[in-house]
PDB file of N, CA and C in Angstrom:
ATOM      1  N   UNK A   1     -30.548   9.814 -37.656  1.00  0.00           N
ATOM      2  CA  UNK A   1     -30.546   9.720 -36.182  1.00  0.00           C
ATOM      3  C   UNK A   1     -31.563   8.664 -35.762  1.00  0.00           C
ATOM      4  N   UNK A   2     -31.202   7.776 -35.364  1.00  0.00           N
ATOM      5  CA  UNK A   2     -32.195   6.131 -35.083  1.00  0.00           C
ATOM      6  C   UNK A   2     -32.238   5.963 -33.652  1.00  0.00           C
ATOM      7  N   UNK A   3     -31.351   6.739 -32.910  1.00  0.00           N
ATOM      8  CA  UNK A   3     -31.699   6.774 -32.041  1.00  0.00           C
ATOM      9  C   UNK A   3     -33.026   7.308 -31.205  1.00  0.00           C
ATOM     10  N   UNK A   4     -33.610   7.566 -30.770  1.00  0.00           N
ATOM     11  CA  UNK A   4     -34.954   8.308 -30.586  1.00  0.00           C
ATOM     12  C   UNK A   4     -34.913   8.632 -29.078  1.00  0.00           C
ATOM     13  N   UNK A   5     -34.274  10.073 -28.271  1.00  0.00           N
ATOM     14  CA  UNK A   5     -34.119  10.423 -27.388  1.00  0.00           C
ATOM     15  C   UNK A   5     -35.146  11.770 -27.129  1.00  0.00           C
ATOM     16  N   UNK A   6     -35.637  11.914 -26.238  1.00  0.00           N
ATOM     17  CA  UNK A   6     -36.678  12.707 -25.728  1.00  0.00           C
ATOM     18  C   UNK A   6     -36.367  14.097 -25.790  1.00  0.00           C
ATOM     19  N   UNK A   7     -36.997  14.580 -26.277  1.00  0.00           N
ATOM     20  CA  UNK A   7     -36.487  16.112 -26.451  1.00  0.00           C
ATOM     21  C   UNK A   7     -36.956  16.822 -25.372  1.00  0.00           C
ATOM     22  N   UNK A   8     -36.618  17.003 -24.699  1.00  0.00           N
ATOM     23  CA  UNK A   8     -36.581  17.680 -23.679  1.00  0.00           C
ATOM     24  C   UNK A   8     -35.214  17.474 -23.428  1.00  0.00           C
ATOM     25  N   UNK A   9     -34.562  16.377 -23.745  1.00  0.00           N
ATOM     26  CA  UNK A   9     -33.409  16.462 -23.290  1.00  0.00           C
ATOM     27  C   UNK A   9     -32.830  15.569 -24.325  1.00  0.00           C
ATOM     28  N   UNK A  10     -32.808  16.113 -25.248  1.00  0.00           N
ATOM     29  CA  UNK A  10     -31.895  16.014 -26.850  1.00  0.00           C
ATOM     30  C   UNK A  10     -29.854  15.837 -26.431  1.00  0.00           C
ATOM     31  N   UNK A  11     -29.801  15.079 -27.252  1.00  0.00           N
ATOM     32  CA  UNK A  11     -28.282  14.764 -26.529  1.00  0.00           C
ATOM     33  C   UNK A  11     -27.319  15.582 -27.426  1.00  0.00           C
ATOM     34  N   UNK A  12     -26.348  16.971 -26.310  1.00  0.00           N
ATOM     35  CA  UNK A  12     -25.876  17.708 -27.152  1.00  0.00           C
ATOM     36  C   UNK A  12     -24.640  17.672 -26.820  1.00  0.00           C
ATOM     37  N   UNK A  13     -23.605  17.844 -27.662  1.00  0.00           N
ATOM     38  CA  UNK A  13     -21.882  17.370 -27.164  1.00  0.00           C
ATOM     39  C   UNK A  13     -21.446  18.681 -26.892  1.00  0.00           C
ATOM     40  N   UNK A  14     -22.252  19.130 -25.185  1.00  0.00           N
ATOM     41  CA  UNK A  14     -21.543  20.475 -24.422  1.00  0.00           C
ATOM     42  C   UNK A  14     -21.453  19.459 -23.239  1.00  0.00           C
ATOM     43  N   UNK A  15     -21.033  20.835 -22.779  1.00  0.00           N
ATOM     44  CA  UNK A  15     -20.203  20.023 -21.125  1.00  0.00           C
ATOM     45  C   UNK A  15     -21.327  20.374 -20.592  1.00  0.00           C
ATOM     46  N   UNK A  16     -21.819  19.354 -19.210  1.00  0.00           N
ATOM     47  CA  UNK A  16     -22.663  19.892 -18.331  1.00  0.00           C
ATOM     48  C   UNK A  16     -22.852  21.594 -17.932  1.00  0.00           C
ATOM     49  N   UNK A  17     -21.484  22.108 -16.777  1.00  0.00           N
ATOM     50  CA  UNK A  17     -21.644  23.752 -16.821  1.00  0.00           C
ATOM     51  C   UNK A  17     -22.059  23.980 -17.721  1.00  0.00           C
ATOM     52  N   UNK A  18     -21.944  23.830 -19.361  1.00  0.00           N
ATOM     53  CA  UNK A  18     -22.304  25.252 -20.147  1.00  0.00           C
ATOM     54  C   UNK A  18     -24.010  24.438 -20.338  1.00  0.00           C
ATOM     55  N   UNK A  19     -24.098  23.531 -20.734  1.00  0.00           N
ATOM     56  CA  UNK A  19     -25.901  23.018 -20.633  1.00  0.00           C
ATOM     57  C   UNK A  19     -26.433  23.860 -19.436  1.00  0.00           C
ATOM     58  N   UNK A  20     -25.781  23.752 -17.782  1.00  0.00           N
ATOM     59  CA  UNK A  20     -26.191  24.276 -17.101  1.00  0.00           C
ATOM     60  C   UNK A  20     -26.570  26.256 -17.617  1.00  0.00           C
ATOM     61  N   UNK A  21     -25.346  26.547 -17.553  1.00  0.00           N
ATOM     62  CA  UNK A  21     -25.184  28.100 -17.515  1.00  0.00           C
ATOM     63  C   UNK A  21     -26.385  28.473 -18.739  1.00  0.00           C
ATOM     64  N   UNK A  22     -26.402  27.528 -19.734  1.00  0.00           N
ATOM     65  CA  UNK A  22     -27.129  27.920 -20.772  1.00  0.00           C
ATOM     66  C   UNK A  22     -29.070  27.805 -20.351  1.00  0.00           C
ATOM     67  N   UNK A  23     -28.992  26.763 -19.634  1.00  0.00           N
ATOM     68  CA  UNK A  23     -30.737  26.900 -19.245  1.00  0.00           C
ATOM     69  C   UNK A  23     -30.919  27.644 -18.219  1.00  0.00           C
ATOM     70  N   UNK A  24     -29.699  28.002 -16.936  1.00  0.00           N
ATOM     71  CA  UNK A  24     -30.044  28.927 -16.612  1.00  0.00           C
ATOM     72  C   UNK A  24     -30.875  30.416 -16.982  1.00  0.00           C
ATOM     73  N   UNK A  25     -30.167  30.575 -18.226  1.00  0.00           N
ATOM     74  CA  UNK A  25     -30.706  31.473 -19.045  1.00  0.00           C
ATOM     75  C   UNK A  25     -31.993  31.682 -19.135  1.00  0.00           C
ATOM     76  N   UNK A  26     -32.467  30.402 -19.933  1.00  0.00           N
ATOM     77  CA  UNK A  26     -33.834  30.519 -19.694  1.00  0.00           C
ATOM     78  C   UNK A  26     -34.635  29.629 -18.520  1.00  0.00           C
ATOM     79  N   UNK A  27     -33.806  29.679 -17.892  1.00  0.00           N
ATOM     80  CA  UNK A  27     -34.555  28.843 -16.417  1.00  0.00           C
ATOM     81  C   UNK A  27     -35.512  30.074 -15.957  1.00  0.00           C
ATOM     82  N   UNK A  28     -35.544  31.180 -16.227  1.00  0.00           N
ATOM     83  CA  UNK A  28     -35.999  32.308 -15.712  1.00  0.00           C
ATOM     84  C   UNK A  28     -37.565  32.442 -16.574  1.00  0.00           C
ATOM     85  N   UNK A  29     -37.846  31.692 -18.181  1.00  0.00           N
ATOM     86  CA  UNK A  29     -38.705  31.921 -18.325  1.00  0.00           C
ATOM     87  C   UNK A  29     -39.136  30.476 -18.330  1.00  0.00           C
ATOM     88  N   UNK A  30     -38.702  28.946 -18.168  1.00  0.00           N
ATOM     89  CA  UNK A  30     -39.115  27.856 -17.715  1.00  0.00           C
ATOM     90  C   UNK A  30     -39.830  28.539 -16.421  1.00  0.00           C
ATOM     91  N   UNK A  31     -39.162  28.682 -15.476  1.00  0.00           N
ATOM     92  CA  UNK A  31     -40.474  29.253 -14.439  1.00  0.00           C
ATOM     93  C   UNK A  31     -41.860  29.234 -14.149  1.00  0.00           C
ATOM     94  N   UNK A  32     -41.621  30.641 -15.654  1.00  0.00           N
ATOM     95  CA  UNK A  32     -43.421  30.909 -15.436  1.00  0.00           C
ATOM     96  C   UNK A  32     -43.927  29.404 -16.115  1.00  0.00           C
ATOM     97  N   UNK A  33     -43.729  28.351 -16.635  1.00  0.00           N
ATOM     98  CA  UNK A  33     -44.387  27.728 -17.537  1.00  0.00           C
ATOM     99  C   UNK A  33     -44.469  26.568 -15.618  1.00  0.00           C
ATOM    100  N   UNK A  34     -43.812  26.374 -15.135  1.00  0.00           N
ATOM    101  CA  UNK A  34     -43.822  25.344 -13.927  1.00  0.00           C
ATOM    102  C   UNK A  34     -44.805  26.056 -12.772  1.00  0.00           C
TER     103      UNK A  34
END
């Protein structure tokens, strides 16, 4: 992988909704960290 993309936002072959629906998930404990 030579590409070198920021992990935070690692490039993953889902569809937006499910990226969404999926950090929703833990959007709940991103939270406490913001």
């Amino acid at each position: 992988m030579s590409y070198k993309a920021p992990i935070r936002f690692p490039i993953i072959p889902y569809n937006p909704l499910e990226l969404l629906l999926k950090f929703n998930l833990k959007n709940k404990d991103l939270k406490a960290l913001f």
